[in-house]
Protein backbone atom coordinates (compact mmCIF):
# COMPACT_ATOMS: atom_id res chain seq x y z
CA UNK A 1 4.76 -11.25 75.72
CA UNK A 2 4.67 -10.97 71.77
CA UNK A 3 5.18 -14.45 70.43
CA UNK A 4 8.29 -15.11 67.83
CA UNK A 5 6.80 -14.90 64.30
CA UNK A 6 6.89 -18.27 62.43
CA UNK A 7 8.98 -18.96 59.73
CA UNK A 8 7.50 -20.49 57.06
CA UNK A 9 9.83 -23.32 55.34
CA UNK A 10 10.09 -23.94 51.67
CA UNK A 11 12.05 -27.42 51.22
CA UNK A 12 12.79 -28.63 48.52
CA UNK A 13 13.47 -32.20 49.26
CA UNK A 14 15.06 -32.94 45.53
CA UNK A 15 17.69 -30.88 46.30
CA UNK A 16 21.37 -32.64 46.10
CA UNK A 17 19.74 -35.65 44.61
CA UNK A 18 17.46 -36.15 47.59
CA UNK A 19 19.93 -35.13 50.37
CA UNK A 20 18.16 -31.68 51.12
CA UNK A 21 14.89 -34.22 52.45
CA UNK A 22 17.50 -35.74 55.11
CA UNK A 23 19.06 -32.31 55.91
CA UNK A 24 15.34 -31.30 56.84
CA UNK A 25 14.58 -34.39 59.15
CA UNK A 26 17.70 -33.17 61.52
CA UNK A 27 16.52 -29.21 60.93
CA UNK A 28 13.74 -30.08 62.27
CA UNK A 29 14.61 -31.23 65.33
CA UNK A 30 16.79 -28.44 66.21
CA UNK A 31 14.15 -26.23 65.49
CA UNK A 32 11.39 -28.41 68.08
CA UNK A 33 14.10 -28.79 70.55
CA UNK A 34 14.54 -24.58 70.24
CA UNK A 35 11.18 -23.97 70.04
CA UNK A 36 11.52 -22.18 66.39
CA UNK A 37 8.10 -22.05 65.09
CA UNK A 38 7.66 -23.32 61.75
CA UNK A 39 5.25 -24.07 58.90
CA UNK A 40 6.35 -26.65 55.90
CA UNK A 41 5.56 -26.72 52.57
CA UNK A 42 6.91 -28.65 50.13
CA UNK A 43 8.01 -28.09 46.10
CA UNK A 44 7.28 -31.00 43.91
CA UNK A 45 8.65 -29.27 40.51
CA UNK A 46 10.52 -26.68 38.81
CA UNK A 47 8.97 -23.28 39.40
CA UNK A 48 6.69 -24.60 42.94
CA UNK A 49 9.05 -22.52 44.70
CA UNK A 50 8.04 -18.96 43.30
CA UNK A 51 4.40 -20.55 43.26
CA UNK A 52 4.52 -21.27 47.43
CA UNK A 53 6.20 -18.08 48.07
CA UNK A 54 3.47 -16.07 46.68
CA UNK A 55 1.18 -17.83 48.79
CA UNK A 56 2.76 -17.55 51.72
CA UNK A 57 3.35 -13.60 51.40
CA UNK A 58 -0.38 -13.44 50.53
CA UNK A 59 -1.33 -14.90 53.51
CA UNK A 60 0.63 -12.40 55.61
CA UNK A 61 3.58 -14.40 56.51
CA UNK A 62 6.64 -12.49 56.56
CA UNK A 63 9.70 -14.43 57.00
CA UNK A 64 10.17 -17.43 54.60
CA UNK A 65 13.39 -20.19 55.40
CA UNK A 66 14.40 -22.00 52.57
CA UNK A 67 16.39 -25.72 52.62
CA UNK A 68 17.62 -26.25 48.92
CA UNK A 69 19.99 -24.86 46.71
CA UNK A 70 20.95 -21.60 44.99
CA UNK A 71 18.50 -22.76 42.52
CA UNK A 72 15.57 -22.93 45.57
CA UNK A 73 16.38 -19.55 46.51
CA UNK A 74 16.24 -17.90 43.30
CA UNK A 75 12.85 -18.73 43.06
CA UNK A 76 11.47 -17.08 45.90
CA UNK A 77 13.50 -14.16 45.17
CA UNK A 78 10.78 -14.03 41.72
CA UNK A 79 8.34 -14.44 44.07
CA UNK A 80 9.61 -11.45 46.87
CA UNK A 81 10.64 -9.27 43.55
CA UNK A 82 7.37 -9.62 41.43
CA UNK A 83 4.42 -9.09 44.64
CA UNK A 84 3.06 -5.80 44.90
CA UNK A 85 1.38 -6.52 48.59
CA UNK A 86 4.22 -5.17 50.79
CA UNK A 87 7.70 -3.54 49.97
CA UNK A 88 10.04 -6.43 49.53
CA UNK A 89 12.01 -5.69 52.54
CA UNK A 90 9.16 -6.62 54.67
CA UNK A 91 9.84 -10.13 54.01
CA UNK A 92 12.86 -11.80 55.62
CA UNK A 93 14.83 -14.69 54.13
CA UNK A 94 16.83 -17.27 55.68
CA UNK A 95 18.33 -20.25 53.33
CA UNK A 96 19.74 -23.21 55.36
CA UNK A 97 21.90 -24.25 51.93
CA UNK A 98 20.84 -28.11 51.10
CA UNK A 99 21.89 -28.35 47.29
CA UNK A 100 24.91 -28.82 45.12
CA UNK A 101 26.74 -25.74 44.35
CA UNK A 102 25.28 -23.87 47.74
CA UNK A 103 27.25 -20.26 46.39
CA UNK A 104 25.13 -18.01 47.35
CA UNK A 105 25.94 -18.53 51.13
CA UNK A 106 29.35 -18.22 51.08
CA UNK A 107 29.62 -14.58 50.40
CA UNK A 108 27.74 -13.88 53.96
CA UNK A 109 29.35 -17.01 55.75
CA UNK A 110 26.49 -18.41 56.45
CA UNK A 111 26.47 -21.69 58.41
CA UNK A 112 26.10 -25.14 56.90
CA UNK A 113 25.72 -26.49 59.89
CA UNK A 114 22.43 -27.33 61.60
CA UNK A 115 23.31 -25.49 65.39
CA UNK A 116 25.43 -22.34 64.21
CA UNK A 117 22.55 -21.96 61.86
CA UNK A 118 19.34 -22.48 63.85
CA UNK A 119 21.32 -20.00 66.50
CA UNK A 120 21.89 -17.64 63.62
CA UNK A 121 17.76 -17.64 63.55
CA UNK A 122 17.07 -16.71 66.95
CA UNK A 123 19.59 -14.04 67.02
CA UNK A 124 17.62 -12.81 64.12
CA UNK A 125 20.45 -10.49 62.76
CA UNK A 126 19.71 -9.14 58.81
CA UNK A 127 20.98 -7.43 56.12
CA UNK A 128 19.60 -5.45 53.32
CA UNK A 129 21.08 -6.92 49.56
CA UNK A 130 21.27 -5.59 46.36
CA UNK A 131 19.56 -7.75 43.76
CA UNK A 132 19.68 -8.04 40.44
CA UNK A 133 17.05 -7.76 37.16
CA UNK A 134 17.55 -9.62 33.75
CA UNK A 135 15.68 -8.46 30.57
CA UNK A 136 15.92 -9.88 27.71
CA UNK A 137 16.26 -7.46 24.77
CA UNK A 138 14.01 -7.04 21.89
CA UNK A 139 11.44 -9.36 23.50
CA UNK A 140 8.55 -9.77 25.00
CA UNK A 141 9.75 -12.06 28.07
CA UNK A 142 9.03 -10.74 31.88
CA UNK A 143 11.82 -9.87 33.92
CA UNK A 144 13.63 -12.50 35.59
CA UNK A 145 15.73 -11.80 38.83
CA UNK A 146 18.47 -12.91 40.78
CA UNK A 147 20.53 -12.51 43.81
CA UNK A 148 23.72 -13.59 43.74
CA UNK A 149 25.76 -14.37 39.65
CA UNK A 150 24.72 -13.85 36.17
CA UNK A 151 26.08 -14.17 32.80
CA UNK A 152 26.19 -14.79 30.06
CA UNK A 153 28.41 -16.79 27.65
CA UNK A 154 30.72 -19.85 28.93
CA UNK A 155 29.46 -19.97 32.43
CA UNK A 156 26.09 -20.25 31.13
CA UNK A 157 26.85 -23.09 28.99
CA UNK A 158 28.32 -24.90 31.88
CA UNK A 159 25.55 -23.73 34.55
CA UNK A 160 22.87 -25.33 31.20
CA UNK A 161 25.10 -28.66 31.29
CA UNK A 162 25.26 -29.13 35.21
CA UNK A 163 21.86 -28.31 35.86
CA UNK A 164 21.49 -31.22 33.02
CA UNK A 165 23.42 -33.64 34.86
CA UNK A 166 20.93 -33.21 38.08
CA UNK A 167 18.07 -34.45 36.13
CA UNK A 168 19.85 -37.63 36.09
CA UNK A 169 20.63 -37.69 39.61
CA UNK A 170 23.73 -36.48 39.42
CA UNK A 171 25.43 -33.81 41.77
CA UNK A 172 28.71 -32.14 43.87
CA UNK A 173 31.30 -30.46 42.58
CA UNK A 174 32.76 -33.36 40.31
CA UNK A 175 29.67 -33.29 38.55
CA UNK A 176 30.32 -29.40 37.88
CA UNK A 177 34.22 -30.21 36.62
CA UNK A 178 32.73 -31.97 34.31
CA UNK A 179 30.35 -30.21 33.04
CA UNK A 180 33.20 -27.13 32.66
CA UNK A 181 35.45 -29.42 30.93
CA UNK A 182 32.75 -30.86 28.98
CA UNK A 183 31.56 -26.98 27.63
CA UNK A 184 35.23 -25.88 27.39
CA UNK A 185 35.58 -28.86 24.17
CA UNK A 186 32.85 -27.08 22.51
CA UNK A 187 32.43 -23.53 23.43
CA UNK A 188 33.59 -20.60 21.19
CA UNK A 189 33.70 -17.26 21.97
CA UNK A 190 31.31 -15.25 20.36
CA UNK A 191 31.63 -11.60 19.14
CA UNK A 192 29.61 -9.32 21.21
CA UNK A 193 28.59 -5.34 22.01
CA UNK A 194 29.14 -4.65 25.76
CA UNK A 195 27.78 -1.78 27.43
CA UNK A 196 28.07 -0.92 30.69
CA UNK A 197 27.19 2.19 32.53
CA UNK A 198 26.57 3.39 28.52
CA UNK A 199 30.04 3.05 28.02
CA UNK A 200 30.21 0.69 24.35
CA UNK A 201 33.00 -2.13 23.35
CA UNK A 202 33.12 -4.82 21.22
CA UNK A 203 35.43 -8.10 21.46
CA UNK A 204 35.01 -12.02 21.30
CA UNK A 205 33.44 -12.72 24.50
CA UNK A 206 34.13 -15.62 26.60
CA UNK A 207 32.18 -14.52 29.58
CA UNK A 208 30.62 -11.54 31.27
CA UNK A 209 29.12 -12.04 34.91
CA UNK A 210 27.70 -9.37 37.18
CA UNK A 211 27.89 -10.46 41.06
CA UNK A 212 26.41 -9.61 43.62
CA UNK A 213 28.13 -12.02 45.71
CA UNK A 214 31.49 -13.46 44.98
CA UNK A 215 31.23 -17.17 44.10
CA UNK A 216 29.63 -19.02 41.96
CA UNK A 217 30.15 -22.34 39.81
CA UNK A 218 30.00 -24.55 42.84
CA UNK A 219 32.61 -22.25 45.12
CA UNK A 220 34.51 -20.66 42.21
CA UNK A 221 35.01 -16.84 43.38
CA UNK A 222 34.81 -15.72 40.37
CA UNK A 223 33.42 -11.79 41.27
CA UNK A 224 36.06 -11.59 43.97
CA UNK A 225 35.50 -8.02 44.56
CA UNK A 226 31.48 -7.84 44.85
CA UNK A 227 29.93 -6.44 47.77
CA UNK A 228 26.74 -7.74 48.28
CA UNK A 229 24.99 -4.52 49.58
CA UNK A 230 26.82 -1.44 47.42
CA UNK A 231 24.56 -0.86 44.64
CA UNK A 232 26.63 -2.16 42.06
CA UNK A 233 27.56 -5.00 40.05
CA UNK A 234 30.56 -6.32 40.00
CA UNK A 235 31.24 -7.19 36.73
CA UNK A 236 33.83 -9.97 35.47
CA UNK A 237 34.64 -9.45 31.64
CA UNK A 238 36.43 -12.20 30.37
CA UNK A 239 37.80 -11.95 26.15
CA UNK A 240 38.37 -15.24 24.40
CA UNK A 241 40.83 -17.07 26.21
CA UNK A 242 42.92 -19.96 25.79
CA UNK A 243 41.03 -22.92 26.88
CA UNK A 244 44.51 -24.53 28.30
CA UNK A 245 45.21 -21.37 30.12
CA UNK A 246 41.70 -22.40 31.91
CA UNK A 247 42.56 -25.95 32.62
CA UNK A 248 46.41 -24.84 33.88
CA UNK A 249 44.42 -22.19 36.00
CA UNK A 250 41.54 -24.44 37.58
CA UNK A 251 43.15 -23.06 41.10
CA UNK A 252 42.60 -19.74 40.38
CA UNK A 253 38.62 -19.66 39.78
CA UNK A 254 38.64 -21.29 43.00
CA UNK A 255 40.75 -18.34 44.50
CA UNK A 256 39.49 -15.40 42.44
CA UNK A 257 43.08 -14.92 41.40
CA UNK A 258 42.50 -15.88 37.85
CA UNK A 259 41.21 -11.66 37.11
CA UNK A 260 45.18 -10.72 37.12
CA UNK A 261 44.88 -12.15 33.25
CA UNK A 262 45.70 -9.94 30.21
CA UNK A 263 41.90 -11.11 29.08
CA UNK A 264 40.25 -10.28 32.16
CA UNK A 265 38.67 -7.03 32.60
CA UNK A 266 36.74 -6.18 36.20
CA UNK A 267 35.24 -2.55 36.61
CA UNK A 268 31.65 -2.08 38.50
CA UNK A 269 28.32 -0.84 37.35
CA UNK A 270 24.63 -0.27 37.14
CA UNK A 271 23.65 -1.87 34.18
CA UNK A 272 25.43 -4.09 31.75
CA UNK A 273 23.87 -5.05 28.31
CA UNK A 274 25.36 -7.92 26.33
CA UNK A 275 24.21 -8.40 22.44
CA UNK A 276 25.68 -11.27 21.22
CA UNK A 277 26.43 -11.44 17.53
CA UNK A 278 24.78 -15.57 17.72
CA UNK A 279 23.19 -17.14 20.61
CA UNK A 280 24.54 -17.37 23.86
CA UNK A 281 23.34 -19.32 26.88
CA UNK A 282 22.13 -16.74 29.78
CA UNK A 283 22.59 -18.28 33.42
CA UNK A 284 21.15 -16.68 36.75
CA UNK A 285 21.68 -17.97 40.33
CA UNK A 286 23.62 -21.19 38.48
CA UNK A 287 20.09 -22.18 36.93
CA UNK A 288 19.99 -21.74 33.09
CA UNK A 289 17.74 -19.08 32.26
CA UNK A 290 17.34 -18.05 28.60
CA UNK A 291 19.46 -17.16 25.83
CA UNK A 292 20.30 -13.81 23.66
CA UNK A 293 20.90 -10.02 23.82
CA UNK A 294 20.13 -9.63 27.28
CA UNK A 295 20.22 -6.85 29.72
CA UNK A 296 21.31 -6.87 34.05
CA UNK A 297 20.31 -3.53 36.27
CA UNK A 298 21.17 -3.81 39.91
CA UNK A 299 18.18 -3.34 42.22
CA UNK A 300 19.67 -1.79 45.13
CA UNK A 301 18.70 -2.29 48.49
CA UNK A 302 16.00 -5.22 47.69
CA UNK A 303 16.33 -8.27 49.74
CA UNK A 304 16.45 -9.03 53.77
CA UNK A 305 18.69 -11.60 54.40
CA UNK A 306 19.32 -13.50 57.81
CA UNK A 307 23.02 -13.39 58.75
CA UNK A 308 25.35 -14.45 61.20
C-alpha cells in the first residue's frame, strides 16, 4: 500500500506576534495523533518563506502546509510561481491561517480550527485558483505575485502602516482600525489613468483592488463578487471619497455593501494598469509591496489549494 505523501510545513512562528509558534505546538499533535506525515522548517525573516519553498520543491516534495498569515502564504506563492521544475499545479498548498488579518481563507471557508482542519487534510479535497501577477511599469523590477487582493492607493497605505505596527509587536484587527483611521487623516486621492481590459479613464483615485478572493483588510469583503477560480479579476474602483462617508460606513467594508456608492465602480477583467500622476503605495496579499505605475494580469488556473 502506497504511503500518504508528506507534507512539508513552513511555520512561521512570528506570526500574530508569536501566537502562530503556539498554534503549531497543538497542530502538531493532531497531526501525530492522525498519523499526518510531516517535515518542519522554520522562517527566521522576511523573504525565508519563498527561500524554503524553493528548496523544498527542489527536493521533490510536492505538497507544502503553511501556519502563518496571508503574508506567509504569499511568499510561497513567489516561490510555486517563479520555479521552472514542475508545472505549478503539481504542488499542493494547504495554509492552516496563524496570523493577523488571516483573509485569504475566508473566501474558501477554510477551518481555523485545529480538527476540521487536519480532517480537511486527509480528505485531501483541492481546487485549482486563479492567481495574480504585478509589474511594475517602466522598470526594471521582477514580477511579484499574489493570490488573493491587490491595489493600489488607500488600501496600500493602510496595508504599509499595519504591517508597520507588527514590527512592534503589535497585531488583530484593532491594530488594523487604526492603522485605516490613521491613513484616512493623511491620504489624498491622487489623479490617475486606469485601464482595464484596454478600456482608458482618468479620475482622482482613492483605491483600485483586483481580487481574487473577496476579503481583505483583516475580514473587510471588499471584492464581494470575486470568484476565486474564473479567470478574472474582480476589480473594486473606488473615486475620491468623502473620508466621513468611510468612517459612517465602517459596517459596510465589513459586509461588502459599501460598492452600492455613487464613487464605487466594480466591473471584471484581465488586466488592470494603474499610472498614478505621484506616488502611490502598491499592496499585495496585505503585505506592502512597492510603489508607482503598476500593472495586475490574472494568471488563470495557477495554484492547488486544499479545501474543505
Amino acid at each position: 500500500m502506497q504511503q500518504p505523501e508528506t507534507w512539508s510545513v513552513i511555520l512561521n512562528p512570528s506570526a500574530k506576534g508569536g501566537n502562530a509558534a503556539k498554534s503549531w505546538r497543538m497542530l502538531e499533535k493532531q497531526l501525530q495523533a492522525t498519523q499526518v506525515s510531516y517535515k518542519l522548517h522554520l522562517t527566521e525573516r522576511s523573504g525565508d518563506g519563498t527561500r524554503i519553498a524553493h528548496q523544498i520543491i527542489q527536493s521533490g516534495d510536492r505538497k507544502i502546509l503553511i501556519v502563518g498569515g496571508d503574508g506567509s502564504l504569499n511568499e510561497v506563492i513567489q516561490a510555486i510561481l517563479e520555479q521552472a521544475i514542475v508545472p505549478p499545479t503539481e504542488i499542493q498548498v494547504a495554509i492552516f491561517a496563524a496570523g493577523t488579518g488571516n483573509d485569504f481563507v475566508k473566501t474558501w471557508k477554510i477551518p481555523l480550527n485545529i480538527e476540521p482542519f487536519v480532517k480537511m487534510l486527509q480528505r485531501g479535497n483541492v481546487a485549482i485558483q486563479d492567481a495574480g501577477a504585478i509589474q511594475y511599469l517602466n522598470t526594471n523590477k521582477p514580477k511579484q505575485y499574489f493570490i488573493n487582493v491587490a491595489g493600489i492607493g488607500f488600501d496600500a497605505l493602510v496595508a504599509y502602516r499595519a504591517n508597520e505596527a507588527k514590527k512592534s509587536g503589535k497585531s488583530g484587527l484593532l491594530t488594523y482600525i487604526s492603522a485605516l483611521i490613521g491613513s484616512l487623516k493623511t491620504y489624498q486621492a491622487v489623479h490617475c489613468e486606469v485601464e482595464i481590459d484596454g478600456k482608458s479613464s482618468s479620475f482622482s483615485v482613492f483605491t483600485v483592488l483586483a481580487g481574487i478572493g473577496k476579503y481583505a483588510g483583516s475580514g473587510m469583503k471588499l471584492v464581494p463578487d470575486a470568484i476565486p477560480n474564473d479567470g478574472l479579476f474582480h476589480v473594486t474602483a473606488v473615486r475620491q471619497i468623502s473620508k466621513m462617508k468611510i468612517v459612517r460606513n465602517l459596517g459596510k467594508l465589513f459586509s461588502g455593501r459599501f460598492t452600492h456608492f455613487k464613487e464605487v465602480h466594480v466591473t471584471t477583467a484581465k488586466v488592470v494598469r494603474v499610472i498614478p500622476s505621484s506616488q502611490l503605495f502598491v499592496e499585495a496579499d496585505g503585505e506592502s509591496v512597492g510603489s508607482g505605475a503598476v500593472e495586475f494580469s490574472i494568471l488563470p488556473a495557477q495554484i492547488k489549494i486544499t479545501i474543505p
